[in-house]
PDB file of N, CA and C in Angstrom:
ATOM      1  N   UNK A   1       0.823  -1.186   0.000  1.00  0.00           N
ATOM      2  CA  UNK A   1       0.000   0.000   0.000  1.00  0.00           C
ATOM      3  C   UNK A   1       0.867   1.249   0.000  1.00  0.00           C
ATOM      4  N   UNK A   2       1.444   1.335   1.092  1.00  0.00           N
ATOM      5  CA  UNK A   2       2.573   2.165   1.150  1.00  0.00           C
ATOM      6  C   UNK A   2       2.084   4.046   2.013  1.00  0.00           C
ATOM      7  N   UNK A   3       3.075   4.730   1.906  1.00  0.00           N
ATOM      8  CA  UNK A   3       2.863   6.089   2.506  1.00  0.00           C
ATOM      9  C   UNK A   3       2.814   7.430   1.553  1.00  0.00           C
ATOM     10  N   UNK A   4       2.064   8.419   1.644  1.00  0.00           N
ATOM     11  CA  UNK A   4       2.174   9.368   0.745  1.00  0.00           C
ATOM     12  C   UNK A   4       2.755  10.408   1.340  1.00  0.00           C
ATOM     13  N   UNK A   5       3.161  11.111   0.470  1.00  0.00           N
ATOM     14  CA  UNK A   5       4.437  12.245   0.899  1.00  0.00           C
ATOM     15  C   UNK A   5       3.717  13.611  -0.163  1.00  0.00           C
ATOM     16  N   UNK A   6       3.336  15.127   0.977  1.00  0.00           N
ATOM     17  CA  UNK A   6       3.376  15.594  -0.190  1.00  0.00           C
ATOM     18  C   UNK A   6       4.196  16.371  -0.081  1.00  0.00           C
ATOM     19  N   UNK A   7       4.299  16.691  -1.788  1.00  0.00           N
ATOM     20  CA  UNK A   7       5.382  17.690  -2.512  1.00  0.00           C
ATOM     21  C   UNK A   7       4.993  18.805  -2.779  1.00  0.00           C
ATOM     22  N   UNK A   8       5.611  19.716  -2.518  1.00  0.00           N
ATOM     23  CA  UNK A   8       5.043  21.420  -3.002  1.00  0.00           C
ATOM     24  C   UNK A   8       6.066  22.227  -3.966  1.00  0.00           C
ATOM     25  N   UNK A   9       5.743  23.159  -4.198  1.00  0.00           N
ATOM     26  CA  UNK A   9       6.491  24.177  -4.884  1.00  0.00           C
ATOM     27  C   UNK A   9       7.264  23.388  -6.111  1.00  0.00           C
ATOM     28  N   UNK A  10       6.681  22.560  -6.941  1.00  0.00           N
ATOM     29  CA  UNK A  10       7.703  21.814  -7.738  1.00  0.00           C
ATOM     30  C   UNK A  10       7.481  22.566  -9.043  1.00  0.00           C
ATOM     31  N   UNK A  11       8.753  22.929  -9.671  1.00  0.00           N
ATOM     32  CA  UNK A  11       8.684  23.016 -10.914  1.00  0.00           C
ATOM     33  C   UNK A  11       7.390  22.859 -12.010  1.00  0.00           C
ATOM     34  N   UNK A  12       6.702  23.894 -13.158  1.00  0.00           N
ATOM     35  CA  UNK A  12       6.298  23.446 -13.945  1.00  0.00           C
ATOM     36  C   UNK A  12       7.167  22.586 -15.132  1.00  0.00           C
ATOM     37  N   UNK A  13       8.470  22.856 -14.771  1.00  0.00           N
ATOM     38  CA  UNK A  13       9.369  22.198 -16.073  1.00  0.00           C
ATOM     39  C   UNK A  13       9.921  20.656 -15.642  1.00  0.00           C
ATOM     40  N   UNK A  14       9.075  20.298 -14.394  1.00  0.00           N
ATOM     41  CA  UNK A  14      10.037  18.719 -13.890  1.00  0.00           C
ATOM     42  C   UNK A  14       8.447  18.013 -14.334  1.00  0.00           C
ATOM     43  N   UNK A  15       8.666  16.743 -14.797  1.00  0.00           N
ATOM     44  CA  UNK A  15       8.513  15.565 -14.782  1.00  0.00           C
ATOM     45  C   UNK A  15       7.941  14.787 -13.663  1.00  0.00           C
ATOM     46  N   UNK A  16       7.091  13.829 -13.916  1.00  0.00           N
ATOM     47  CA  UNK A  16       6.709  12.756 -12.979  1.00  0.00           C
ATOM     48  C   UNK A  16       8.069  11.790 -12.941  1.00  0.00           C
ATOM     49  N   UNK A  17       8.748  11.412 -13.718  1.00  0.00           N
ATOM     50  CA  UNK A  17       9.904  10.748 -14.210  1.00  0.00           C
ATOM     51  C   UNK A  17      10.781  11.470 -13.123  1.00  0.00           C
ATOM     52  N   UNK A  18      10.995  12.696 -13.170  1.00  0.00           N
ATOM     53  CA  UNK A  18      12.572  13.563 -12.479  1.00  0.00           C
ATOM     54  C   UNK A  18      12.301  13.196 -10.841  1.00  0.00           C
ATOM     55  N   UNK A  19      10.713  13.298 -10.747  1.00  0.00           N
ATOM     56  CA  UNK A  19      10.142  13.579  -9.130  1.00  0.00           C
ATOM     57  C   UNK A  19      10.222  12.297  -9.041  1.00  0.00           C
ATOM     58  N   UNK A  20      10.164  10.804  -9.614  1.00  0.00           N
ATOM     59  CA  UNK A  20      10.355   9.847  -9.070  1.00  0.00           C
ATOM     60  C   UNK A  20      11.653   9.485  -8.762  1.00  0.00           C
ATOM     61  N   UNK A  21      13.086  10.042  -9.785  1.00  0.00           N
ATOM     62  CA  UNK A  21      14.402   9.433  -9.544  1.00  0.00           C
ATOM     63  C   UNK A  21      14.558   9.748  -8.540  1.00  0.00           C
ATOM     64  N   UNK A  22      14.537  10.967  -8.328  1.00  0.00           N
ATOM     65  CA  UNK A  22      14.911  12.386  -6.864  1.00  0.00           C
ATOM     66  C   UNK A  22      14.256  11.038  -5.613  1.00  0.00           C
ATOM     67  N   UNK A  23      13.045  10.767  -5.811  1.00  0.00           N
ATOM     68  CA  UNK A  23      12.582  10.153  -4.702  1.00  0.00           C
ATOM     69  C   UNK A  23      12.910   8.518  -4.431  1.00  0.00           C
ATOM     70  N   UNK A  24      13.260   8.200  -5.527  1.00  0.00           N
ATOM     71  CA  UNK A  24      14.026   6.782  -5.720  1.00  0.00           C
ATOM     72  C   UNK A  24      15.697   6.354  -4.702  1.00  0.00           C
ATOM     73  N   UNK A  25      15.763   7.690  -4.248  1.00  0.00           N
ATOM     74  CA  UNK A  25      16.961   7.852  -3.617  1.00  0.00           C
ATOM     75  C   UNK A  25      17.047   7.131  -2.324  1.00  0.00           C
ATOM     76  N   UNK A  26      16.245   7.524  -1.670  1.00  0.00           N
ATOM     77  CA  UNK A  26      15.535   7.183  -0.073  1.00  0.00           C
ATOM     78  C   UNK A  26      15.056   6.390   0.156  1.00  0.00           C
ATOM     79  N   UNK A  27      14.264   5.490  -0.968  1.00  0.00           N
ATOM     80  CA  UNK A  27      13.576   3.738  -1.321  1.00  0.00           C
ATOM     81  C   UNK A  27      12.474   4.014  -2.512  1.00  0.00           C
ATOM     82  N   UNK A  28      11.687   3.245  -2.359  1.00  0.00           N
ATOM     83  CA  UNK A  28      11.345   2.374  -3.422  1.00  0.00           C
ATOM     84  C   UNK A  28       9.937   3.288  -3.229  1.00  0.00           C
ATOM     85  N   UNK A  29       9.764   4.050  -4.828  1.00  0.00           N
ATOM     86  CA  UNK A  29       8.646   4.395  -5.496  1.00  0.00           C
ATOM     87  C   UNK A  29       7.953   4.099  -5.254  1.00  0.00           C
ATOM     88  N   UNK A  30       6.306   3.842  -4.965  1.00  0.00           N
ATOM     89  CA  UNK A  30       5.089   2.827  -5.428  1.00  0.00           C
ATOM     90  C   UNK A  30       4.353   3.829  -6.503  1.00  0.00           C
ATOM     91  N   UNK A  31       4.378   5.179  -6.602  1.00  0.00           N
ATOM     92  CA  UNK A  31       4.012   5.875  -7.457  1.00  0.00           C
ATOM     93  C   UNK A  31       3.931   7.349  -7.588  1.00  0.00           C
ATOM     94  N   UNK A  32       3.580   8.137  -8.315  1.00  0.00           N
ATOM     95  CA  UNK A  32       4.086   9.479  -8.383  1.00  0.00           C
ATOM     96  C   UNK A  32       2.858  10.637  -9.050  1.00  0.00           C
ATOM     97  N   UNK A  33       2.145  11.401  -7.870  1.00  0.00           N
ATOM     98  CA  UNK A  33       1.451  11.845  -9.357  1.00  0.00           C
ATOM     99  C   UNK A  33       1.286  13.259  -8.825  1.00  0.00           C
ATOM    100  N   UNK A  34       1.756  13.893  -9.957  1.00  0.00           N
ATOM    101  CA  UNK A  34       1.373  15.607 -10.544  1.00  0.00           C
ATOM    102  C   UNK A  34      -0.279  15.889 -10.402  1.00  0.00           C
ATOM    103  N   UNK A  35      -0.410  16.926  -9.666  1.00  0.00           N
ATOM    104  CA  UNK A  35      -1.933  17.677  -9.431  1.00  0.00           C
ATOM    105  C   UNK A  35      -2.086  18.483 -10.726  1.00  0.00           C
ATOM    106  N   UNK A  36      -3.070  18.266 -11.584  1.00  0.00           N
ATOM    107  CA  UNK A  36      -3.390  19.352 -12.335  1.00  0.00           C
ATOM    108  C   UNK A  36      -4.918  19.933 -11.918  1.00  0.00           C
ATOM    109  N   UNK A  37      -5.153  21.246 -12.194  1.00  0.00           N
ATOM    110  CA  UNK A  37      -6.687  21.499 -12.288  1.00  0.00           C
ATOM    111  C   UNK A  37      -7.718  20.739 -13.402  1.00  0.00           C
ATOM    112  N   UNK A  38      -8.794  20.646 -12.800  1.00  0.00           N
ATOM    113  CA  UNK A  38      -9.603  19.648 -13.548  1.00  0.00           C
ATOM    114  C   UNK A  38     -10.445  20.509 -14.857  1.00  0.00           C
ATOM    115  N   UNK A  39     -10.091  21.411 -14.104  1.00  0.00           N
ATOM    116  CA  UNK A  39     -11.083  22.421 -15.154  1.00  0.00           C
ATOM    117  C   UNK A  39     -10.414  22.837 -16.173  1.00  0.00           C
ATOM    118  N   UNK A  40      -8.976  23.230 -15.857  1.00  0.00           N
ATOM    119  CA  UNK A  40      -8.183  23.599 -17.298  1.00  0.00           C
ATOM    120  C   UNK A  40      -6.989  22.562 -17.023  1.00  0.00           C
ATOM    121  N   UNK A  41      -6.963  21.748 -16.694  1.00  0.00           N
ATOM    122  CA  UNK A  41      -5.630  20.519 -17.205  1.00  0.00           C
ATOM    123  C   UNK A  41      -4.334  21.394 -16.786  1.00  0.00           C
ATOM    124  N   UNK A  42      -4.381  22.968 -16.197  1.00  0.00           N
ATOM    125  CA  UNK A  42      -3.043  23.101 -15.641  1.00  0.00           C
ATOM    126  C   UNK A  42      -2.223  22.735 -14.236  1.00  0.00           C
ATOM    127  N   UNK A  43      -1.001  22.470 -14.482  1.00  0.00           N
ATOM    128  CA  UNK A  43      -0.510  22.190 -13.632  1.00  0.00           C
ATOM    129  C   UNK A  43      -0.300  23.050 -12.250  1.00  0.00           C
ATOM    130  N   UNK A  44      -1.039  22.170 -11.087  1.00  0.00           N
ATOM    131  CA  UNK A  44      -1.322  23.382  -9.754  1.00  0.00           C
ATOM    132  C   UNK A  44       0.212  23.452  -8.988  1.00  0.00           C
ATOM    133  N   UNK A  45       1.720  22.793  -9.254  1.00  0.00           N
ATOM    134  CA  UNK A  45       2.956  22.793  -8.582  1.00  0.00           C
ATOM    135  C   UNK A  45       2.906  22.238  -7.446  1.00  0.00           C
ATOM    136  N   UNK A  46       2.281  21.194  -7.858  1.00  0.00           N
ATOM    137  CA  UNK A  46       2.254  20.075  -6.512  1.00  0.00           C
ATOM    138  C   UNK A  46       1.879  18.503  -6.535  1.00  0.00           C
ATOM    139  N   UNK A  47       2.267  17.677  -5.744  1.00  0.00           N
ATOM    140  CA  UNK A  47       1.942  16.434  -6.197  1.00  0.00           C
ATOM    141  C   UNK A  47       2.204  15.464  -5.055  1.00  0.00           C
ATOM    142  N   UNK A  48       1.841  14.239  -5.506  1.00  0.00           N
ATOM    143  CA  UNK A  48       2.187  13.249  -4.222  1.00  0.00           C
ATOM    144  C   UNK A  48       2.934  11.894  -4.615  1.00  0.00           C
ATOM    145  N   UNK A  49       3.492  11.790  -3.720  1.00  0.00           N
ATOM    146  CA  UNK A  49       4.363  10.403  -3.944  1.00  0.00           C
ATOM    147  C   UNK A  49       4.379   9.106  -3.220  1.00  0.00           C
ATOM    148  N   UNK A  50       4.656   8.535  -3.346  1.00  0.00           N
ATOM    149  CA  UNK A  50       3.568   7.424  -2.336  1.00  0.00           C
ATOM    150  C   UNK A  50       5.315   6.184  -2.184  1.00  0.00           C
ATOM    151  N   UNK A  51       5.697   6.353  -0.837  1.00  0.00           N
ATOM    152  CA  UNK A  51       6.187   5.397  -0.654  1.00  0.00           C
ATOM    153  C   UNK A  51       6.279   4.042  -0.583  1.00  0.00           C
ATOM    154  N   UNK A  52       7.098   3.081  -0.309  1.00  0.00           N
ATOM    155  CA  UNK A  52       6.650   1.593  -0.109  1.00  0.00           C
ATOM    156  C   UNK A  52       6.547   1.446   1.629  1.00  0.00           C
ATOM    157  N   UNK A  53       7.108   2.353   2.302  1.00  0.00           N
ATOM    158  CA  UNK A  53       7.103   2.023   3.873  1.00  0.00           C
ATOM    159  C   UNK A  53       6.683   3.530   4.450  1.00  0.00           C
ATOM    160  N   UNK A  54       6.670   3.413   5.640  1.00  0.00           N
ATOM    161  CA  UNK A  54       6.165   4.861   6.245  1.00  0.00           C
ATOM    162  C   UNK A  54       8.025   5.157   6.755  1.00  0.00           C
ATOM    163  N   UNK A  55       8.648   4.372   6.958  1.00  0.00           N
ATOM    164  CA  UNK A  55      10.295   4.859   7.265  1.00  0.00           C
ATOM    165  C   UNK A  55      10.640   5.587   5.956  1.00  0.00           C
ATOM    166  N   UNK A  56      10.272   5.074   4.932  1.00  0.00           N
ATOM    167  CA  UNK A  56      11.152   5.830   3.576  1.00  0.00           C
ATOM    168  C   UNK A  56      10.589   7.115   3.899  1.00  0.00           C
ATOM    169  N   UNK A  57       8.875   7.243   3.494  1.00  0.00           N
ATOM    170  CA  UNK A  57       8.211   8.456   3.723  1.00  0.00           C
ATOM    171  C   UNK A  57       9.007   9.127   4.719  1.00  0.00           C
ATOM    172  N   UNK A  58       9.384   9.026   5.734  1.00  0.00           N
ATOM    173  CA  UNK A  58       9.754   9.951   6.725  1.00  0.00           C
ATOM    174  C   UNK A  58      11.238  10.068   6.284  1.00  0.00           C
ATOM    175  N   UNK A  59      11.594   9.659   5.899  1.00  0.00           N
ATOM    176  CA  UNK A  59      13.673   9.742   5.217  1.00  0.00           C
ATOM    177  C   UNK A  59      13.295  10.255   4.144  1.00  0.00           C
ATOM    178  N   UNK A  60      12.518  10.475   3.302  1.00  0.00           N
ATOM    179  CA  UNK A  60      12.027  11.614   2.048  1.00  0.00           C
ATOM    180  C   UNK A  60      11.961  12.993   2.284  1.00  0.00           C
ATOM    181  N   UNK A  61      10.646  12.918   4.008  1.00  0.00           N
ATOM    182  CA  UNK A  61      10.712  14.148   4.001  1.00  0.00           C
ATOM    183  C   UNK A  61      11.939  14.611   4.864  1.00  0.00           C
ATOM    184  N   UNK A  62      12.862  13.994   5.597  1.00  0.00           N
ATOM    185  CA  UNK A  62      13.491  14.662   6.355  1.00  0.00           C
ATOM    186  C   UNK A  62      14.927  15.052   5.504  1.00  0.00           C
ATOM    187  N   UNK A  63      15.001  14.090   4.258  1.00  0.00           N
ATOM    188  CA  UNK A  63      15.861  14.387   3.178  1.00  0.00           C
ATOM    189  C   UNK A  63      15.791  15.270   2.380  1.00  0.00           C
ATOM    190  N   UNK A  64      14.435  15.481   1.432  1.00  0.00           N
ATOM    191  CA  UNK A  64      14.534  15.591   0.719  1.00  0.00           C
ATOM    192  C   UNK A  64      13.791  17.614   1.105  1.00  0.00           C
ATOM    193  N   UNK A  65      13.139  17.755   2.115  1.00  0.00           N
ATOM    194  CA  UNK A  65      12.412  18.681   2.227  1.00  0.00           C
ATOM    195  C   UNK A  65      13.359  19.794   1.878  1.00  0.00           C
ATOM    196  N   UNK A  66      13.374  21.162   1.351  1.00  0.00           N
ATOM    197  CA  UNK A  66      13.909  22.071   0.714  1.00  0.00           C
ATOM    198  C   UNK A  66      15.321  21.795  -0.005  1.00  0.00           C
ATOM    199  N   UNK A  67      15.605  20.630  -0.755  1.00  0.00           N
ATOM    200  CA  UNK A  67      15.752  20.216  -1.722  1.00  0.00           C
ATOM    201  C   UNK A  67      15.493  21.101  -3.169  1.00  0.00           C
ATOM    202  N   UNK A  68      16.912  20.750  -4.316  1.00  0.00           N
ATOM    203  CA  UNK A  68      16.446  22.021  -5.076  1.00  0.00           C
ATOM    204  C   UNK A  68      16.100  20.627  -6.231  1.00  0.00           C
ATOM    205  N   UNK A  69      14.954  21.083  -7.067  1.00  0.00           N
ATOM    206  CA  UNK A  69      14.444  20.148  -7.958  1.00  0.00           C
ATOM    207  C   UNK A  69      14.394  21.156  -9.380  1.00  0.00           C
ATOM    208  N   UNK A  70      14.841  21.157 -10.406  1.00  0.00           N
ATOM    209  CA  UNK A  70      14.771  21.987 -11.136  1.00  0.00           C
ATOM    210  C   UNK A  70      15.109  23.395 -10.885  1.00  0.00           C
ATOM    211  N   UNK A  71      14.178  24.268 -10.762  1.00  0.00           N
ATOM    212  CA  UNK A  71      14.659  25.464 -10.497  1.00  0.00           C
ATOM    213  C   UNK A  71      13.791  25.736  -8.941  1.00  0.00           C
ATOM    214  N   UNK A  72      14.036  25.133  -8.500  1.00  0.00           N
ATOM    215  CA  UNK A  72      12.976  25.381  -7.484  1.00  0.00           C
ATOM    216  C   UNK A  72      13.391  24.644  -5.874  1.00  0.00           C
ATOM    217  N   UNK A  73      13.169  25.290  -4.439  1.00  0.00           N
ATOM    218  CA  UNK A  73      13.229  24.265  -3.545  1.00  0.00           C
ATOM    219  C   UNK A  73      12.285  23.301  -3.524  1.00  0.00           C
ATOM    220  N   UNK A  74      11.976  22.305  -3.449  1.00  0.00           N
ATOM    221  CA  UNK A  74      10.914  22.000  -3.037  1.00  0.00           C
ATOM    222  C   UNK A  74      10.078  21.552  -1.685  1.00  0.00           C
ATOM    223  N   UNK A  75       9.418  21.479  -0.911  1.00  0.00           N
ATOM    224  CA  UNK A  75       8.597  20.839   0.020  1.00  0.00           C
ATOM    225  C   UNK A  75       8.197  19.635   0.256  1.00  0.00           C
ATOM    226  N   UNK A  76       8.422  18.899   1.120  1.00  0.00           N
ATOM    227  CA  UNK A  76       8.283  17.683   1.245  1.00  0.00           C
ATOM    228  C   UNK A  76       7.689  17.688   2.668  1.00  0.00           C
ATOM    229  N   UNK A  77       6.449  17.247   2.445  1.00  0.00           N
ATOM    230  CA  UNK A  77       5.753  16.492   3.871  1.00  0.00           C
ATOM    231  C   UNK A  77       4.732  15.818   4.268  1.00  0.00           C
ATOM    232  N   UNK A  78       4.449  15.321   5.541  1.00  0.00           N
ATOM    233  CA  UNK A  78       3.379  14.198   5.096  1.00  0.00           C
ATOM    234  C   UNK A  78       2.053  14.711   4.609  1.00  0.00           C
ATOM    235  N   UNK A  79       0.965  13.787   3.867  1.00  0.00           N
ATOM    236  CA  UNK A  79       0.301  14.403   3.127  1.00  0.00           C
ATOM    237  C   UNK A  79      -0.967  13.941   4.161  1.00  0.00           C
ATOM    238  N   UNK A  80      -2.191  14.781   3.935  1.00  0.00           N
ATOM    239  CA  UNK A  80      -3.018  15.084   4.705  1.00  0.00           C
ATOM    240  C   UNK A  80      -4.036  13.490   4.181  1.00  0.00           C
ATOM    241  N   UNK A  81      -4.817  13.189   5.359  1.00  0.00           N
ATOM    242  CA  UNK A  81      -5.326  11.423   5.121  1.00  0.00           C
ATOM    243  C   UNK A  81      -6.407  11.632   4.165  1.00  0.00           C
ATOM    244  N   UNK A  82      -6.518  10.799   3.617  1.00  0.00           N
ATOM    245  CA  UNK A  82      -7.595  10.681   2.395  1.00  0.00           C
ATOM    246  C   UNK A  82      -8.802  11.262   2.682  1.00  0.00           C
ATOM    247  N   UNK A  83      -9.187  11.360   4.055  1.00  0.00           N
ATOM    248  CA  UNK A  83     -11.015  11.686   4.279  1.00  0.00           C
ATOM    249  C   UNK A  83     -10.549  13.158   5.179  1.00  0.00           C
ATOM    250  N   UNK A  84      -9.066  13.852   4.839  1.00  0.00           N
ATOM    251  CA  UNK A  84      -8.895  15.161   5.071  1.00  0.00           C
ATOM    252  C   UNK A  84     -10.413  16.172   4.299  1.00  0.00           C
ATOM    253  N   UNK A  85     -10.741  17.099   4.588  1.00  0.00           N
ATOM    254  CA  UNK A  85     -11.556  18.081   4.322  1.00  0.00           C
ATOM    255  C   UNK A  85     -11.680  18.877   4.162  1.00  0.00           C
ATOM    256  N   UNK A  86     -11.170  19.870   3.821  1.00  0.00           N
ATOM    257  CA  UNK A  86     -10.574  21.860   4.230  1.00  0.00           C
ATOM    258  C   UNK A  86     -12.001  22.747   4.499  1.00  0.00           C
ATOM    259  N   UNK A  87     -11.816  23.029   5.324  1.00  0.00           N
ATOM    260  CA  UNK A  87     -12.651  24.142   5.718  1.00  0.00           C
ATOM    261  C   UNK A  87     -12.850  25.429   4.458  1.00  0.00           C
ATOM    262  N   UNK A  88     -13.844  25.270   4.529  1.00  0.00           N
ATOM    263  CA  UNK A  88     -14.580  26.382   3.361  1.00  0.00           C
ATOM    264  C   UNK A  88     -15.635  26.953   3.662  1.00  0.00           C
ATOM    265  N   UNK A  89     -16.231  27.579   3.139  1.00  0.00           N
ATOM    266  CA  UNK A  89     -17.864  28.249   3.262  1.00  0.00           C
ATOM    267  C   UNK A  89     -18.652  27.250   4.260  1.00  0.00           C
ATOM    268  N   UNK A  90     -18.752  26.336   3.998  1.00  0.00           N
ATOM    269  CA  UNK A  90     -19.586  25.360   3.985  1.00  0.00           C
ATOM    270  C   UNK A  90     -19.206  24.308   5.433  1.00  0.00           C
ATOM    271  N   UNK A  91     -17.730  24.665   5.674  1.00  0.00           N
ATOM    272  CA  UNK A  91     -17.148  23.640   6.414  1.00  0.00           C
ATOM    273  C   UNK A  91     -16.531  24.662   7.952  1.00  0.00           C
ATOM    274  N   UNK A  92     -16.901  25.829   8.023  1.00  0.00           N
ATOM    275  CA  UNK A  92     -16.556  26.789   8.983  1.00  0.00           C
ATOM    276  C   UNK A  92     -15.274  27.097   9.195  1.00  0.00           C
ATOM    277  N   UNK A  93     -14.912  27.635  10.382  1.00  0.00           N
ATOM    278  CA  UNK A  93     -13.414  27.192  10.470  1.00  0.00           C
ATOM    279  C   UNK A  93     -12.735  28.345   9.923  1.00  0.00           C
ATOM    280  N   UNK A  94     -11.109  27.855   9.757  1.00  0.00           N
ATOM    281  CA  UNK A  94     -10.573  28.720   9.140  1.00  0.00           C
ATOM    282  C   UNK A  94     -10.630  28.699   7.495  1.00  0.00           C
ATOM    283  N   UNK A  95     -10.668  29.393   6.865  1.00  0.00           N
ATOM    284  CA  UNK A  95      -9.847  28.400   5.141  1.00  0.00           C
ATOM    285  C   UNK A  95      -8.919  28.400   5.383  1.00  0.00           C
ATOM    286  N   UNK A  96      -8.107  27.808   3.776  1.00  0.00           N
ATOM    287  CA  UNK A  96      -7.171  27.455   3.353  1.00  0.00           C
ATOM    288  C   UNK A  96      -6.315  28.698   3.062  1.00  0.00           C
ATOM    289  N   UNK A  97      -6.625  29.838   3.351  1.00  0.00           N
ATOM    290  CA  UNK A  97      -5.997  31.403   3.283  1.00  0.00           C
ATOM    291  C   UNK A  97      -5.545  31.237   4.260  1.00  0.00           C
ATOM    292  N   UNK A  98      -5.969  30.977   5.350  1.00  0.00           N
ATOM    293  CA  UNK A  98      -5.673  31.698   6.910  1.00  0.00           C
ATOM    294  C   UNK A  98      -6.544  32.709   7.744  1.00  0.00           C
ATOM    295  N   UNK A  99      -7.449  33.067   6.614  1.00  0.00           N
ATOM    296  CA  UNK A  99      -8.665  34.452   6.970  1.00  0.00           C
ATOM    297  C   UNK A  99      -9.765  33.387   7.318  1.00  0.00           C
ATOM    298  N   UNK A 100     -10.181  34.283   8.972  1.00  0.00           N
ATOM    299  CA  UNK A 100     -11.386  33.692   9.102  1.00  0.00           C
ATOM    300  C   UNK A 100     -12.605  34.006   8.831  1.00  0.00           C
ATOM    301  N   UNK A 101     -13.412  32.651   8.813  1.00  0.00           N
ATOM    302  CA  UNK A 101     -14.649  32.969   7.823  1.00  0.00           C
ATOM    303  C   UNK A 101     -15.723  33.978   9.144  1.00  0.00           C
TER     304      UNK A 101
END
């Protein structure tokens, strides 16, 4: 199954390919994927990577976090659990700005 790691600030000019070698370093891939918007197919500079163990995940991010990937540092950290939610209109709270609603 494995662990997901997320990545921020990455390059529009890197690769799913570049973000897997970079992460191939620390162990073993299970997979790699680039966020685009759904509405226009552009790339949002972020993505997730999915380890084979939760030790690699944590030697990724403690490796790899401000790391230069292309032209860019990048971010590395753990990624928020699948039934994560963000607070919005709808969900109270703070948003995803920092301004409260």
């Amino acid at each position: 199954m494995g662990i997901e790691v997320y990545v921020g600030q990455i390059s529009g000019m890197v690769s799913e390919d570049e973000l897997r070698k970079l992460f191939s370093v620390v162990g073993t891939v299970a997979s790699v994927h680039l966020v685009t918007d759904p509405g226009t197919g552009e790339f949002r500079g972020c993505g997730y990577v999915r380890m084979s163990t939760e030790e690699e995940a944590q030697e990724a991010i403690d490796l790899l976090n401000g790391a230069k990937l292309g032209d860019r540092l990048i971010v590395v950290k753990n990624a928020p659990p699948k039934n994560f939610k963000k607070s919005g209109p709808s969900g109270g709270g703070r948003s995803t700005h920092g301004r409260i609603r």
